[in-house]
N, C-alpha and C. Protein backbone atom coordinates (compact mmCIF):
# COMPACT_ATOMS: atom_id res chain seq x y z
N UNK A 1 88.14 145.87 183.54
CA UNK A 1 88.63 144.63 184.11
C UNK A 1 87.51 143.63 184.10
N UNK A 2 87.62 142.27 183.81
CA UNK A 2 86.73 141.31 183.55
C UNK A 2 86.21 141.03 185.17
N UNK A 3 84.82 141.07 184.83
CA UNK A 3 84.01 140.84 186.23
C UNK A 3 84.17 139.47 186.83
N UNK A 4 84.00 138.68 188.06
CA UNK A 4 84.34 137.57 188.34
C UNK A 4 82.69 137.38 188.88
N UNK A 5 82.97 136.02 188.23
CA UNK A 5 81.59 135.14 188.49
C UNK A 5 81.85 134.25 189.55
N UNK A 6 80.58 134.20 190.64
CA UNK A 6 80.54 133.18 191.81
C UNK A 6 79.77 132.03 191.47
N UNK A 7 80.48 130.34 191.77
CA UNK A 7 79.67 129.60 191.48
C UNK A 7 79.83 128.56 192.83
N UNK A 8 78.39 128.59 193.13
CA UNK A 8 78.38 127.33 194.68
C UNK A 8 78.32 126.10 194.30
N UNK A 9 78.96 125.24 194.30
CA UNK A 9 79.18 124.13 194.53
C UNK A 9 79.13 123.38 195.83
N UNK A 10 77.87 122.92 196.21
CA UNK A 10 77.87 122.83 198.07
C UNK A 10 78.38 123.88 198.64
N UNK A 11 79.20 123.06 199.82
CA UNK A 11 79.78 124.31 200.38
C UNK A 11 80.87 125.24 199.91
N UNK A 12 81.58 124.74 198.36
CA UNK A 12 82.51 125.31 198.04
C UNK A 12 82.37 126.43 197.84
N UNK A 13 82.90 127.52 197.32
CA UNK A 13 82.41 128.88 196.35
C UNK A 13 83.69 128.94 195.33
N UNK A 14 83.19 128.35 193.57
CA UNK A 14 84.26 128.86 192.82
C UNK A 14 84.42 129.87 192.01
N UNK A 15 85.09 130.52 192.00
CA UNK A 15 85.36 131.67 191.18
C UNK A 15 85.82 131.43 189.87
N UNK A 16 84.60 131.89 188.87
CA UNK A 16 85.23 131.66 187.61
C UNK A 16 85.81 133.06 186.98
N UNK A 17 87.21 133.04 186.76
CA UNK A 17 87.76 134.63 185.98
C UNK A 17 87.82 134.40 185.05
N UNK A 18 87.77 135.23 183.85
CA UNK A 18 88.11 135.21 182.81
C UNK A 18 89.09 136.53 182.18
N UNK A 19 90.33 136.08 182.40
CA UNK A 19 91.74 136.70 181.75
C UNK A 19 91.47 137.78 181.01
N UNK A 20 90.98 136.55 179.60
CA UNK A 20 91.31 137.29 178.59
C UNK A 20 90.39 138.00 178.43
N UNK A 21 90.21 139.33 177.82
CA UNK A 21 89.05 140.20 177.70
C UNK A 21 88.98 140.06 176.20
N UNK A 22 87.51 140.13 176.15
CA UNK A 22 87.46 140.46 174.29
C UNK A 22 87.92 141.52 174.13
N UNK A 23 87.87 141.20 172.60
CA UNK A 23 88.93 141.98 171.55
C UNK A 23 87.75 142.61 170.71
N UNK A 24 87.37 143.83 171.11
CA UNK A 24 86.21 144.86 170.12
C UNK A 24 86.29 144.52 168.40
N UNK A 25 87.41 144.59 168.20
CA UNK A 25 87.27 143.98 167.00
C UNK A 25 86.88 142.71 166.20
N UNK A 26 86.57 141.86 166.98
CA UNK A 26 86.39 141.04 166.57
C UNK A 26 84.55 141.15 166.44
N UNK A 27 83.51 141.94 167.15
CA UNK A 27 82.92 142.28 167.45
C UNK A 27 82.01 143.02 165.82
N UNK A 28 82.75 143.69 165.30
CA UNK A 28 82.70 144.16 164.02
C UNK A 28 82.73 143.15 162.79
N UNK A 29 82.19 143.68 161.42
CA UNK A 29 82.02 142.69 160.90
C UNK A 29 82.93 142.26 160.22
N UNK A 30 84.03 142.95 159.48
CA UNK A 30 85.21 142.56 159.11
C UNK A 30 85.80 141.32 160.40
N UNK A 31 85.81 141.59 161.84
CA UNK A 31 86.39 140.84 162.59
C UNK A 31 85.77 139.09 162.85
N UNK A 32 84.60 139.42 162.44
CA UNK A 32 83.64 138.41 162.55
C UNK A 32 84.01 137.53 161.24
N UNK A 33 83.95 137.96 159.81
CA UNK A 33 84.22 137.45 158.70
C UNK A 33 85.78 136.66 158.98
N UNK A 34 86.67 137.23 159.42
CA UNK A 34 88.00 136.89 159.48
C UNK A 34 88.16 135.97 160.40
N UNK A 35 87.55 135.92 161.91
CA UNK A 35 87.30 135.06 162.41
C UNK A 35 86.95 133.24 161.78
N UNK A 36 85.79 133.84 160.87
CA UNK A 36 84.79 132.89 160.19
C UNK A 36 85.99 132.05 159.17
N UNK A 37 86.81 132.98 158.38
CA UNK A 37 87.51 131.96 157.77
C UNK A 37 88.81 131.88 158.33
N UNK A 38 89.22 132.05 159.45
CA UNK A 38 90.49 130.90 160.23
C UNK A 38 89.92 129.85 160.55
N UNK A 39 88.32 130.17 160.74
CA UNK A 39 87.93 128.29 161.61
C UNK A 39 88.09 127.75 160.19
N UNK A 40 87.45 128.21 158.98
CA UNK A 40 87.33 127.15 157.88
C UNK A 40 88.20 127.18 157.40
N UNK A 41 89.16 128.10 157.95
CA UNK A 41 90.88 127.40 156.89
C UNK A 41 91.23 126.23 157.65
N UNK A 42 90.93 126.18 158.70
CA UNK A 42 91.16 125.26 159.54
C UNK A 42 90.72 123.58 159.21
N UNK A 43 89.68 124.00 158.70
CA UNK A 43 89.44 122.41 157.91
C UNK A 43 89.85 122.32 156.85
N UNK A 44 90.18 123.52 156.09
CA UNK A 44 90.78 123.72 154.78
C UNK A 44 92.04 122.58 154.95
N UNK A 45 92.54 122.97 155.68
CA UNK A 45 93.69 122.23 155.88
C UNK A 45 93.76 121.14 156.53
N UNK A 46 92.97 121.03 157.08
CA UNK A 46 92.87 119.48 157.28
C UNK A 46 92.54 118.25 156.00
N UNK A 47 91.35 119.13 155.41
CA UNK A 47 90.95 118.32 154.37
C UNK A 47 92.14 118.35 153.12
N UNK A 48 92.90 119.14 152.93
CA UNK A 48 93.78 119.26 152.32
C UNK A 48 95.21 118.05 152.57
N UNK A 49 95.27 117.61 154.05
CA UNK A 49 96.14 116.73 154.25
C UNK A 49 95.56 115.73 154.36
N UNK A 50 94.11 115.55 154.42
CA UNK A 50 93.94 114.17 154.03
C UNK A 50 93.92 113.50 152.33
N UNK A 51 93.44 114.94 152.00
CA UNK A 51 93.76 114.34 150.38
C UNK A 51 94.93 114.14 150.20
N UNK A 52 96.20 114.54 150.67
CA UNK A 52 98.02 114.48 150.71
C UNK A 52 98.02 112.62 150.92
N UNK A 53 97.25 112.63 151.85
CA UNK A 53 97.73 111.49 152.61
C UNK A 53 96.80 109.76 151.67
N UNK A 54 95.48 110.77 151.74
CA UNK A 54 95.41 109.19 150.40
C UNK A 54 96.12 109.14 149.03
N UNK A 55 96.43 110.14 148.97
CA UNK A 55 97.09 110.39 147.26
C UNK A 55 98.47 109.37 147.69
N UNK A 56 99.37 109.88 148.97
CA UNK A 56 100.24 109.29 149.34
C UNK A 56 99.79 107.15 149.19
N UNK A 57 98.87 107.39 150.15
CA UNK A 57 98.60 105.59 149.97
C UNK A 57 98.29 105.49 148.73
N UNK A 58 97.50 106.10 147.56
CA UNK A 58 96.83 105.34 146.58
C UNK A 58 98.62 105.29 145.30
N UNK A 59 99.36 106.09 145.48
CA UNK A 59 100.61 105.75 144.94
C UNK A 59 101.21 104.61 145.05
N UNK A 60 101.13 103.65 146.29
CA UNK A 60 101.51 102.51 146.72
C UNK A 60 101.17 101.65 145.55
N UNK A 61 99.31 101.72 145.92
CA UNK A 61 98.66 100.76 145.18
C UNK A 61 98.81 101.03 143.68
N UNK A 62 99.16 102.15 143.10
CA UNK A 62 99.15 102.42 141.02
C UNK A 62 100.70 101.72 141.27
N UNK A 63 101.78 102.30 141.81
CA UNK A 63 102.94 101.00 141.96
C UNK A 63 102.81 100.36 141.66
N UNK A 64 102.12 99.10 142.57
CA UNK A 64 102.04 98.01 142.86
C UNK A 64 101.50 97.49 141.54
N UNK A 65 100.27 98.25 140.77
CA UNK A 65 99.46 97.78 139.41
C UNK A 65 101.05 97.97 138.64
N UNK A 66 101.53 99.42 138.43
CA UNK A 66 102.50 99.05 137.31
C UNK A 66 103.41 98.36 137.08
N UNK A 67 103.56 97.75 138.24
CA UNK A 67 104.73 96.54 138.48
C UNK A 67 104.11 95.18 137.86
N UNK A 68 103.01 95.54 138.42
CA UNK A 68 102.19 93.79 137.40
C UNK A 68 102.51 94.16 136.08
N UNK A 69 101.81 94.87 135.43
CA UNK A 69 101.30 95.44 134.50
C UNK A 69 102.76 95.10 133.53
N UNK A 70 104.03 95.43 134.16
CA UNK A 70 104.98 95.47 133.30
C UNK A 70 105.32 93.84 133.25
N UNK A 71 105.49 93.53 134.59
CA UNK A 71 105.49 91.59 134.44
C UNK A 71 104.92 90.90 133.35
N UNK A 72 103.84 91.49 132.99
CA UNK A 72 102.82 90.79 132.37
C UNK A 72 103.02 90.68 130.81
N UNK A 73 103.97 92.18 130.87
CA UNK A 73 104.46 92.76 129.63
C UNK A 73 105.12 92.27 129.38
N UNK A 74 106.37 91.68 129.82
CA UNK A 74 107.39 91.07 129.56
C UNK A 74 107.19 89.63 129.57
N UNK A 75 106.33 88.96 130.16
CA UNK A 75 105.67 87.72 129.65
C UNK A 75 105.20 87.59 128.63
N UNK A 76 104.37 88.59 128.14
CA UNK A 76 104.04 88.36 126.53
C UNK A 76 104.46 88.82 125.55
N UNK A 77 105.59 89.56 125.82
CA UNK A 77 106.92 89.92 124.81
C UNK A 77 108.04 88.18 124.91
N UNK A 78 108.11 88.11 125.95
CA UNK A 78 108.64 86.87 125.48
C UNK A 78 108.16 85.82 124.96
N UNK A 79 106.53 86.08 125.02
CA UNK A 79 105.87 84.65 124.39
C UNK A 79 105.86 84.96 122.84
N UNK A 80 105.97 86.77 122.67
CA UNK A 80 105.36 87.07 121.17
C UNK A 80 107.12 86.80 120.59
N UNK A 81 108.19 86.84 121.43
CA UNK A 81 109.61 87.08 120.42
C UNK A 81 109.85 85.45 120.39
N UNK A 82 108.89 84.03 121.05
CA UNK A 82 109.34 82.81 121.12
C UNK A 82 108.78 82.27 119.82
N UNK A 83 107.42 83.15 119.03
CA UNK A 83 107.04 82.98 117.90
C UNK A 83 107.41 83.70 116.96
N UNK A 84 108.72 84.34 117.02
CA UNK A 84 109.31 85.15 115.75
C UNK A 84 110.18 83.60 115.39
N UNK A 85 110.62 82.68 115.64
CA UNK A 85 110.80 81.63 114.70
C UNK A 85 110.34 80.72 113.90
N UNK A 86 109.15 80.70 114.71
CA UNK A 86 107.73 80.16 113.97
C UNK A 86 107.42 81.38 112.60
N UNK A 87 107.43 82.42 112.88
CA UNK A 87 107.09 83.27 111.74
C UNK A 87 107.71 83.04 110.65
N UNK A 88 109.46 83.01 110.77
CA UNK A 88 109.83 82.57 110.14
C UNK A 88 110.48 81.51 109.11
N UNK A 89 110.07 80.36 109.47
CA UNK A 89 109.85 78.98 109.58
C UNK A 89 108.49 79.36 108.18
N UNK A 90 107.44 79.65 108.85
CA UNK A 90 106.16 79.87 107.78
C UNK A 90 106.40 80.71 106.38
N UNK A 91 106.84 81.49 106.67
CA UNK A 91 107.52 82.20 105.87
C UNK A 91 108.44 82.26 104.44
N UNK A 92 109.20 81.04 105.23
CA UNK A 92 110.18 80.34 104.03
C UNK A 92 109.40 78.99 103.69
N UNK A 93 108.50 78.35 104.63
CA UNK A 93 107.70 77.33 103.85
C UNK A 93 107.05 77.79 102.58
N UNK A 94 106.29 79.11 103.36
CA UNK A 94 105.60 80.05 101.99
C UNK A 94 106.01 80.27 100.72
N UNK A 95 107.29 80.64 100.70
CA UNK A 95 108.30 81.27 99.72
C UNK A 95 108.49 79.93 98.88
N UNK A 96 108.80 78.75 99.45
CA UNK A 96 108.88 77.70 98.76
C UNK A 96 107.78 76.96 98.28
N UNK A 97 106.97 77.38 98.94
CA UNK A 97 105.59 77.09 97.88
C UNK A 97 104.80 77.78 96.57
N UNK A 98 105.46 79.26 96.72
CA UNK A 98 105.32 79.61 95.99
C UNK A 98 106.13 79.06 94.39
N UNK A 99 107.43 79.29 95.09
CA UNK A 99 108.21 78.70 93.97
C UNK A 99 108.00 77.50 93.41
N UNK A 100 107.74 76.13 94.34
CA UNK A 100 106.95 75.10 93.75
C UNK A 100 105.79 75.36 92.69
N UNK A 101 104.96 76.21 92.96
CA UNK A 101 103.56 76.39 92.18
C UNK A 101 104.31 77.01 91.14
N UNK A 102 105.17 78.21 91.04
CA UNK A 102 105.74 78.81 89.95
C UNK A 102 106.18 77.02 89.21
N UNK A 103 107.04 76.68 89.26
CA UNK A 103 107.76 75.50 88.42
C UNK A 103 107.16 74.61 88.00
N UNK A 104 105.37 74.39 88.54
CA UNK A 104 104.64 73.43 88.21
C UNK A 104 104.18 74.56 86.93
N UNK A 105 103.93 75.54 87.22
CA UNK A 105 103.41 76.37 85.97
C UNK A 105 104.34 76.38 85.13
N UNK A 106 105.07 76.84 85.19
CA UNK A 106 106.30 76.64 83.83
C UNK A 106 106.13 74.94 83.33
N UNK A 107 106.37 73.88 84.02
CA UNK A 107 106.02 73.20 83.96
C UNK A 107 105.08 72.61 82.64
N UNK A 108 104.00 73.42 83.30
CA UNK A 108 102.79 73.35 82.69
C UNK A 108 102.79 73.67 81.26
N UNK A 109 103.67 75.31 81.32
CA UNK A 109 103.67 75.96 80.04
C UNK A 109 104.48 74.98 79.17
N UNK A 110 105.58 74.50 79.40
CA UNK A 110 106.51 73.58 78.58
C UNK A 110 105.78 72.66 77.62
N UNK A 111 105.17 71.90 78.96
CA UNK A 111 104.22 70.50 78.51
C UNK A 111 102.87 71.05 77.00
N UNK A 112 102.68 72.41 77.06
CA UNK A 112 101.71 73.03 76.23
C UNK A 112 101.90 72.93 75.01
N UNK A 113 103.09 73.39 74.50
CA UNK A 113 103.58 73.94 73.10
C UNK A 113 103.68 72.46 72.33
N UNK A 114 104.23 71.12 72.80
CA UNK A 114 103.98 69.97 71.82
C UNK A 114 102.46 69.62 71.71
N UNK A 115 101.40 69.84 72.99
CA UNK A 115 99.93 69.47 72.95
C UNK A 115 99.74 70.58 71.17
N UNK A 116 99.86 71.73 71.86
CA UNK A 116 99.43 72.73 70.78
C UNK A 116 99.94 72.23 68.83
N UNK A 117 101.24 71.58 69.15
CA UNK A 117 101.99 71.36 67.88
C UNK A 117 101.14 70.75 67.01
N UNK A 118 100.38 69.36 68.16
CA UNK A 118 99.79 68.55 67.84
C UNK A 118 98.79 69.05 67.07
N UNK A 119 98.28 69.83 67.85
CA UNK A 119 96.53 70.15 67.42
C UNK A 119 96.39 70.95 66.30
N UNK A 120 97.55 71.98 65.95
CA UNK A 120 97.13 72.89 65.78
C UNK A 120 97.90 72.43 63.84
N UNK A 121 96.93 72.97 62.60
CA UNK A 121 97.84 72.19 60.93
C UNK A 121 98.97 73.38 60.82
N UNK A 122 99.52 72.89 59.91
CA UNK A 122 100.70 73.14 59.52
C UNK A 122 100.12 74.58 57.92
N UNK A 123 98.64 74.37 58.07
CA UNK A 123 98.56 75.83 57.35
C UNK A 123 97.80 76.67 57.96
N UNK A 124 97.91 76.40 59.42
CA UNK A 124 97.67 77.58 60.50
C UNK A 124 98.79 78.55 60.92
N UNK A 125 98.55 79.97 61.04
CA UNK A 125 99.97 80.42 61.32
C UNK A 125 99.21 81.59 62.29
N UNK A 126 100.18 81.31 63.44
CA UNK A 126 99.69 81.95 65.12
C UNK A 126 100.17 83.14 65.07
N UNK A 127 99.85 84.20 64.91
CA UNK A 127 100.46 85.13 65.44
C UNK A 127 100.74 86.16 67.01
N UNK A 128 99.70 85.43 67.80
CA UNK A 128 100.05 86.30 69.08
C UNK A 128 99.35 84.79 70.17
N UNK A 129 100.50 84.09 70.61
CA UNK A 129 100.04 82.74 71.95
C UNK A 129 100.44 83.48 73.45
N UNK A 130 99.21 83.04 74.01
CA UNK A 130 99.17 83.57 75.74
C UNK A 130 98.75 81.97 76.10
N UNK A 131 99.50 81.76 77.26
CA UNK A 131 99.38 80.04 77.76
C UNK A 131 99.51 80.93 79.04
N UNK A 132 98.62 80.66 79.51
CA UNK A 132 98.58 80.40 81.27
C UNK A 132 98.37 79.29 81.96
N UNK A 133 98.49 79.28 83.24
CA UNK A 133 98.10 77.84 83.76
C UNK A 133 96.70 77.21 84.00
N UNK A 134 95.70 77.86 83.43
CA UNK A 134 94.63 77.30 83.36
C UNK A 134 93.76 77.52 81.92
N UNK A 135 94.70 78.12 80.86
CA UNK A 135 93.96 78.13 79.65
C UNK A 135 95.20 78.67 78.40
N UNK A 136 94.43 78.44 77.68
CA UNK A 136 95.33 78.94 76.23
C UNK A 136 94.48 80.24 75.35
N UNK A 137 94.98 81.30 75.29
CA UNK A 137 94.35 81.94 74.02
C UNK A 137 95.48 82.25 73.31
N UNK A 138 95.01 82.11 72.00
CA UNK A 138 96.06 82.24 70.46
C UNK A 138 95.09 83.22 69.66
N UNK A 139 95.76 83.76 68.78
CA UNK A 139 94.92 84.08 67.76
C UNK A 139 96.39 83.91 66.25
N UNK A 140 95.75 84.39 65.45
CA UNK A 140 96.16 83.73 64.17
C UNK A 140 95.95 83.96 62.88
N UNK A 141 96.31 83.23 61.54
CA UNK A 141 95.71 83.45 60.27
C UNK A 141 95.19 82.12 60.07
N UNK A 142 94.33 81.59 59.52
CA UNK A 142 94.18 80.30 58.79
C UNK A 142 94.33 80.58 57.39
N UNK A 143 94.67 79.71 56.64
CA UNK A 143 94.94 80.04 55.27
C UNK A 143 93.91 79.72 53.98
N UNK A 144 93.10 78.89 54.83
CA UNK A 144 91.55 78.56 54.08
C UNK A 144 90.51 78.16 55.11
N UNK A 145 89.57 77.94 55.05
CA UNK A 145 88.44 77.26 55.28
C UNK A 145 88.32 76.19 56.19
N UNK A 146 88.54 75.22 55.34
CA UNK A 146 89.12 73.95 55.40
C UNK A 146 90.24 73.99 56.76
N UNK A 147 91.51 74.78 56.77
CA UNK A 147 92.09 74.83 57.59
C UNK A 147 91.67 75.12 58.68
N UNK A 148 90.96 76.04 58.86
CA UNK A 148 90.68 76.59 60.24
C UNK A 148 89.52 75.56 60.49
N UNK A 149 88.49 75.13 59.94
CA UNK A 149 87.82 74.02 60.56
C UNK A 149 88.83 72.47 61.34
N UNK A 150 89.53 72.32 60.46
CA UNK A 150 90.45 71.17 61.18
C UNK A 150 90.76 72.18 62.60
N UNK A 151 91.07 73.05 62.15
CA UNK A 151 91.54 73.73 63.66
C UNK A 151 91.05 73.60 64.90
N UNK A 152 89.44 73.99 64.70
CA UNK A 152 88.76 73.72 65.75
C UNK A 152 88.34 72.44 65.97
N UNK A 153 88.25 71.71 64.87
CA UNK A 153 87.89 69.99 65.57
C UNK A 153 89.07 69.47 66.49
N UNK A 154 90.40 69.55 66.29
CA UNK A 154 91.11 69.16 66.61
C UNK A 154 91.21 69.79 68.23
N UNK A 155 91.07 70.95 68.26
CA UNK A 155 90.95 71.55 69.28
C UNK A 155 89.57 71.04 70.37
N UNK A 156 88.43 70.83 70.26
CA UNK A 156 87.39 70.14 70.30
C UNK A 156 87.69 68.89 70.67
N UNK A 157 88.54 67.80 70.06
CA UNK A 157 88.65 66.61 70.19
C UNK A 157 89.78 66.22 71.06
N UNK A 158 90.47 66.98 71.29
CA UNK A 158 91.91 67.18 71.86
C UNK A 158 91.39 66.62 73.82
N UNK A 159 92.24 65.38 74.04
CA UNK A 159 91.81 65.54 75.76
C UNK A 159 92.49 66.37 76.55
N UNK A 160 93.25 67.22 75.69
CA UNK A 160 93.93 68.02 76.74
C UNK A 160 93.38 69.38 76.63
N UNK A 161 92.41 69.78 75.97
CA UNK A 161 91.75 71.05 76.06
C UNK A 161 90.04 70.99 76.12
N UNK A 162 89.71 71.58 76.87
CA UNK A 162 87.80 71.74 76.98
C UNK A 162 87.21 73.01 76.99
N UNK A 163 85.91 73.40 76.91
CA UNK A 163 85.47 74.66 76.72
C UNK A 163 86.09 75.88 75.99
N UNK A 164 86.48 75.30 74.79
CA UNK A 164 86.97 75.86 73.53
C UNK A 164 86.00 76.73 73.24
N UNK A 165 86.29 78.30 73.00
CA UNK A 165 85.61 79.21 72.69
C UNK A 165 86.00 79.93 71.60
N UNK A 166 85.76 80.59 70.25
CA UNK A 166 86.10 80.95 69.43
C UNK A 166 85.65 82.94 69.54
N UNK A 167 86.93 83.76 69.37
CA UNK A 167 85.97 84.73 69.96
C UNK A 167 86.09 85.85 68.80
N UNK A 168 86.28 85.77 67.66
CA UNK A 168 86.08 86.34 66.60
C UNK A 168 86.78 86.01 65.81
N UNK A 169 85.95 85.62 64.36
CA UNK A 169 86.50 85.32 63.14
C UNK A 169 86.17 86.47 61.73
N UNK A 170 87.74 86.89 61.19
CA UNK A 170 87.42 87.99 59.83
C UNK A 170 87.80 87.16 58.87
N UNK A 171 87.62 87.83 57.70
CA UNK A 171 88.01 87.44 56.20
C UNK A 171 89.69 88.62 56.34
N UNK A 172 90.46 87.89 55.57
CA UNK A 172 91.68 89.04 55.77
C UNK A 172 90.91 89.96 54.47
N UNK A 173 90.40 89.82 53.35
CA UNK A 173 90.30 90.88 52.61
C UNK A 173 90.22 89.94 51.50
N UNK A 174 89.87 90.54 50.08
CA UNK A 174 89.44 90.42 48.69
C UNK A 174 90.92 89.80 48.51
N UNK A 175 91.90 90.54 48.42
CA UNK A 175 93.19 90.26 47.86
C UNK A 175 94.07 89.27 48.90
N UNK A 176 93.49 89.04 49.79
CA UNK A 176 94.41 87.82 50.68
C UNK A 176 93.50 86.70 51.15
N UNK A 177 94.16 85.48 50.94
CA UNK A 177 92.92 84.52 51.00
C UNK A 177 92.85 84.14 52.70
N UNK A 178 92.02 83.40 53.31
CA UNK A 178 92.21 82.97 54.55
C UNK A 178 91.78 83.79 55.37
N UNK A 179 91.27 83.20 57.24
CA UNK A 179 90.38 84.08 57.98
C UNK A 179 91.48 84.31 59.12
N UNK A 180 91.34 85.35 59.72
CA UNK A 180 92.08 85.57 60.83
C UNK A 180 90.71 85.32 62.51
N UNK A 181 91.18 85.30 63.06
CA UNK A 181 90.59 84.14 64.03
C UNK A 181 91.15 84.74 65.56
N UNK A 182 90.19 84.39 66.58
CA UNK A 182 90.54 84.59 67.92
C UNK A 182 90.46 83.33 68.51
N UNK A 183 90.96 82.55 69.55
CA UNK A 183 90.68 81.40 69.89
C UNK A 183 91.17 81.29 71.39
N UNK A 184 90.32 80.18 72.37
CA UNK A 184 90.51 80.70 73.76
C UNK A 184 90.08 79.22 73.97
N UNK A 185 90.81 78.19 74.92
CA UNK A 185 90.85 77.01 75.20
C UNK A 185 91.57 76.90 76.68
N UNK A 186 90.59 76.29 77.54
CA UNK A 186 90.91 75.41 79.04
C UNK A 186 92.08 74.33 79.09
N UNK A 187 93.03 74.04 79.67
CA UNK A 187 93.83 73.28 79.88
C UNK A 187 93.11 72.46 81.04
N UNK A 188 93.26 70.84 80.29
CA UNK A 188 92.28 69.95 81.21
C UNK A 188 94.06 69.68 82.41
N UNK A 189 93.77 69.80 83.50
CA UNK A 189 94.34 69.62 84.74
C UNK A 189 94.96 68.53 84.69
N UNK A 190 96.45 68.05 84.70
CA UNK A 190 96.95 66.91 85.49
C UNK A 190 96.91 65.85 84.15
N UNK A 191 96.60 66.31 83.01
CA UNK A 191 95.88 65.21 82.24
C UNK A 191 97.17 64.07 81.55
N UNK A 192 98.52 65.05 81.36
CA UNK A 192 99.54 64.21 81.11
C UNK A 192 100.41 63.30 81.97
N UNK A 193 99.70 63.67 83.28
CA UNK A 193 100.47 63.05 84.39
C UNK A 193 99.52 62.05 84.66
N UNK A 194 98.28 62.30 84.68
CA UNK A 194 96.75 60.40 84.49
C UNK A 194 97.13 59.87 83.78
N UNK A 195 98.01 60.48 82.48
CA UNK A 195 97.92 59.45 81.47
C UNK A 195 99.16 58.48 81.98
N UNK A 196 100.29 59.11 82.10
CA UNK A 196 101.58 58.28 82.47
C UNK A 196 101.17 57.16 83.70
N UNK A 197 99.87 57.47 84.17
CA UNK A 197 99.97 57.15 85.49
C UNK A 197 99.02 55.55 85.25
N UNK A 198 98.01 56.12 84.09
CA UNK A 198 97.31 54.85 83.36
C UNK A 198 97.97 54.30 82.85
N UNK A 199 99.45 54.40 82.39
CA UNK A 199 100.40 53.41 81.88
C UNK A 199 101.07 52.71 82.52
C-alpha cells in the first residue's frame, strides 16, 4: 500500500497520497523503451497534424495560383485566336505576291524571246535556251566564224543584256563546218519598261 507523506503548511498538515502504485513493469527495460515511444508518438502525431493542417492551408493558396494561372491562360488564348485573322490576312497577301512575282517573271520570259530574235543571226541555230529571270544561257551551233562572232557582238552591244560570258567553244568536226558554243548572258532589269517610260 502506497505510504502517505506529511506536509506542514503553517498550521495546516497535508497529506499527500498517492493512489496509483507503480507498475514494476514499467521499471524494466522493455517497459521503459515502450514508455519512451508513447511520449514520442505523441509528438509523432502532433507533428503529423500539423503537417495535415498546412498542407490543408497551402491547398488554398496553389488554388488560388491555378485560378490565376488559368485566367491568364485564357487571356492569351484569346489574344493569340484575335491574331489568327491577321495570320491569315498575311498569308493570302503572301500568296498574292508570290503570284505577282511569278507573272512579272513570265512576264519577263515573254519580253526575252523577241530581245533574243533580235540579237541572235539567222545562221545561228540554238539548240538547248534556259531564260530565267535574271539571265539567259543558250547554247547552240554557229555555222561559221563569221557567224558566231556577230553573235557575240550583238550580244555585247545589246542594252538588254550585260556580263556576257562565253563558256565553251568546239569545232563540230572535219566533216561538219561551224562551232558549237556555250553562252550565258544577264538580263539588264526593267530595261523595256525605262525605255517606254523615256518615251
Amino acid at each position: 500500500m502506497p505510504k502517505a507523506r506529511k506536509k506542514q503548511k503553517g498550521t495546516a498538515v497535508v497529506l499527500d497520497v498517492n493512489l496509483i502504485p507503480k507498475d514494476p513493469f514499467f521499471e524494466t527495460a522493455i517497459g521503459r523503451s515502450l514508455k519512451w515511444t508513447v511520449s514520442i508518438g505523441r509528438y509523432i502525431v502532433i507533428f503529423t497534424q500539423l503537417v495535415v493542417i498546412i498542407s490543408f492551408l497551402t491547398r488554398f493558396v496553389l488554388d488560388r495560383q491555378v485560378t490565376d494561372l488559368n485566367s491568364a491562360i485564357s487571356q492569351q488564348k484569346m489574344a493569340i485566336e484575335s491574331y489568327g485573322d491577321l495570320e491569315k490576312r498575311f498569308l493570302f497577301v503572301q500568296a498574292q505576291m508570290t503570284d505577282i512575282k511569278q507573272l512579272q517573271q513570265e512576264a519577263n520570259l515573254v519580253e526575252i524571246f523577241p530581245l533574243l530574235n533580235e540579237t541572235i543571226p539567222s545562221n545561228v541555230i540554238l539548240d538547248e535556251l534556259t531564260i530565267k529571270p535574271s539571265e539567259v544561257v543558250f547554247s547552240g551551233i554557229a555555222l561559221s566564224q563569221t557567224a558566231f562572232d556577230i553573235l557575240v557582238r550583238n550580244v555585247q552591244l545589246s542594252p538588254h543584256f550585260e556580263e556576257v560570258s562565253i563558256g565553251s567553244i568546239e569545232s563540230r568536226g572535219e566533216d561538219l563546218p561551224g562551232l558549237m558554243f556555250d553562252m550565258q548572258a544577264k538580263i539588264v532589269a526593267n530595261n523595256k519598261s525605262s525605255e517606254q517610260t523615256n518615251k
